[in-house]
Protein backbone atom coordinates (compact mmCIF):
# COMPACT_ATOMS: atom_id res chain seq x y z
CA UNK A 1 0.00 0.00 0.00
CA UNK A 2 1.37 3.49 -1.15
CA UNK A 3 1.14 6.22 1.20
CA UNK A 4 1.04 9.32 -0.90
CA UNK A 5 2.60 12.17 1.64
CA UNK A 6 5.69 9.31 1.56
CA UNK A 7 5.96 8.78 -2.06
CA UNK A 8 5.11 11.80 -3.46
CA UNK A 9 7.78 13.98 -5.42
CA UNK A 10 9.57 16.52 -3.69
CA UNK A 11 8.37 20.27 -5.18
CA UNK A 12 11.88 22.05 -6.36
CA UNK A 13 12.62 24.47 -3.79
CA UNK A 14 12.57 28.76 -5.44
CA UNK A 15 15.66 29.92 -6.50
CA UNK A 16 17.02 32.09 -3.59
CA UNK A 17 18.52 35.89 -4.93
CA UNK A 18 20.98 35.78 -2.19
CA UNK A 19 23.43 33.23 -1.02
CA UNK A 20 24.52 35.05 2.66
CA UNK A 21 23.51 37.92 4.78
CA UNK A 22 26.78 39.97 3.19
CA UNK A 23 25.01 39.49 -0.52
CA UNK A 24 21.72 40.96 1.07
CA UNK A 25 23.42 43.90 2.57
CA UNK A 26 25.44 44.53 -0.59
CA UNK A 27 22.33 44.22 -3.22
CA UNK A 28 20.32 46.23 -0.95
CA UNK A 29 22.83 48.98 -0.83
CA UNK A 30 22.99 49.30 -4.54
CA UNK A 31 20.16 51.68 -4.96
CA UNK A 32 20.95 53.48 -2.52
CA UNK A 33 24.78 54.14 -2.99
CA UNK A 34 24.15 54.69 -7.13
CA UNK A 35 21.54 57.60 -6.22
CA UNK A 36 18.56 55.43 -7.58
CA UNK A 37 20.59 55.09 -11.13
CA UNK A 38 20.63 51.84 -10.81
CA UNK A 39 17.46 50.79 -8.94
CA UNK A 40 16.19 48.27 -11.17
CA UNK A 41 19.46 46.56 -11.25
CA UNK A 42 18.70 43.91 -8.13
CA UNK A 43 15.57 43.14 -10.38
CA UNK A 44 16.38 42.45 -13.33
CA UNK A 45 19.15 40.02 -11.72
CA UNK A 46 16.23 38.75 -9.62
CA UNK A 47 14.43 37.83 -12.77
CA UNK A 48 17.25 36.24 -14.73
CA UNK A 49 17.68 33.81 -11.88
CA UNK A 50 14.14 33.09 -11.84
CA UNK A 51 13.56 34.35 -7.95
CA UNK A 52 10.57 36.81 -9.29
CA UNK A 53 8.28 37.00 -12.92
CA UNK A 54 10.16 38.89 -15.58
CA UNK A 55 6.74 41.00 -15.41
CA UNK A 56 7.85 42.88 -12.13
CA UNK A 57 11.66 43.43 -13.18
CA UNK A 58 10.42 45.26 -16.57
CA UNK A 59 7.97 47.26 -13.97
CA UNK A 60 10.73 48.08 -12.04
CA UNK A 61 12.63 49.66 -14.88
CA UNK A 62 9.66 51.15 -16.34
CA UNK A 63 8.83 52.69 -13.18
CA UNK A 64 12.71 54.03 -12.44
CA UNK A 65 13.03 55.40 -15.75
CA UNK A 66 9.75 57.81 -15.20
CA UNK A 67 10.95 58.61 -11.71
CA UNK A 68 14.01 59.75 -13.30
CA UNK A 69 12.23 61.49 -16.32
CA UNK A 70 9.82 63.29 -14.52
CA UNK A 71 12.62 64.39 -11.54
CA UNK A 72 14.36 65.77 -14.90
CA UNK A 73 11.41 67.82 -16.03
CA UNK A 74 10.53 69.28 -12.80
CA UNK A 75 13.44 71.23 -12.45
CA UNK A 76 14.10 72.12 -16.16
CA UNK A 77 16.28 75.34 -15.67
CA UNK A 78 18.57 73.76 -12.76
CA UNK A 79 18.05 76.34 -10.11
CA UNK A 80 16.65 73.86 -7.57
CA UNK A 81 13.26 76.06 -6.51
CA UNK A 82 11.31 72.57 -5.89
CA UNK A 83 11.53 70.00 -3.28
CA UNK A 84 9.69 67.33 -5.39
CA UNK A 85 11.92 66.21 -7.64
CA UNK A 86 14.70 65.39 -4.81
CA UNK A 87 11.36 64.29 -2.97
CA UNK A 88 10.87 61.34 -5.76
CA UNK A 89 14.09 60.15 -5.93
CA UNK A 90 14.75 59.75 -2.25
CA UNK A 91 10.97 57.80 -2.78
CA UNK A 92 12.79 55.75 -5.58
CA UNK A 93 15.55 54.62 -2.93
CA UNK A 94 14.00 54.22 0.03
CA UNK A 95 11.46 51.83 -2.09
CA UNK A 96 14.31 50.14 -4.26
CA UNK A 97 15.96 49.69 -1.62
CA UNK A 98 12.91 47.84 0.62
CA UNK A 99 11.59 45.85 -2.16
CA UNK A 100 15.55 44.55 -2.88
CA UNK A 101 15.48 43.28 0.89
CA UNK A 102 12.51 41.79 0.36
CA UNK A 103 13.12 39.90 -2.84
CA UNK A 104 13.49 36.20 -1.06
CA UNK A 105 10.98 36.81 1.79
CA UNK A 106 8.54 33.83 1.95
CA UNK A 107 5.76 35.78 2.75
CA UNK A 108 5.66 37.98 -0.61
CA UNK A 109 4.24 35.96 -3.30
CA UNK A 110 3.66 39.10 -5.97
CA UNK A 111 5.67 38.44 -8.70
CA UNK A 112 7.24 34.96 -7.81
């Protein structure tokens, strides 16, 4: 007699983004230390090792790139009269940043 909880294949574990707590700290710090420039980095790594959906990496760039657009238009002449456009990219980071920590958290399930 089979008993199906004993014989039954083993589901392949998710690929994990980071391999120690040193990786974490250092992919997490990437958006921050690169001034949001490269804030979709950690995601689009994240999606070529198949931790997340390639849906949420392109998101992620399509998002950074009208962060960094519309920071740029905001302050067309360069004489730094408004707040917002700093205001979005420190939003950028501080969000980067978070969601990069979070990327292999087993309680998120969007996008994996």
């Amino acid at each position: 007699m089979a008993n199906p909880y004993i014989n039954a294949p083993l589901t392949p574990a998710r690929p994990r983004m980071y391999n120690s707590t040193l990786a974490k700290v250092i992919w997490t710090l990437v958006p921050v230390i690169t001034i949001s420039l490269c804030a979709a980095v950690p995601f689009v790594v994240a999606a070529v090792k198949g931790v997340i959906k390639p849906w949420l990496a392109i998101t992620y760039v399509a998002a950074e790139i009208a962060v960094l657009v519309l920071a740029t238009v905001l302050d067309p002449q360069g004489d730094a009269t408004s707040p917002v456009a700093g205001l979005l990219l420190i939003l950028l980071i501080v969000a980067s940043a978070t969601h990069t920590a979070l990327l292999d958290d087993d309680k998120i399930t969007v996008g994996k």
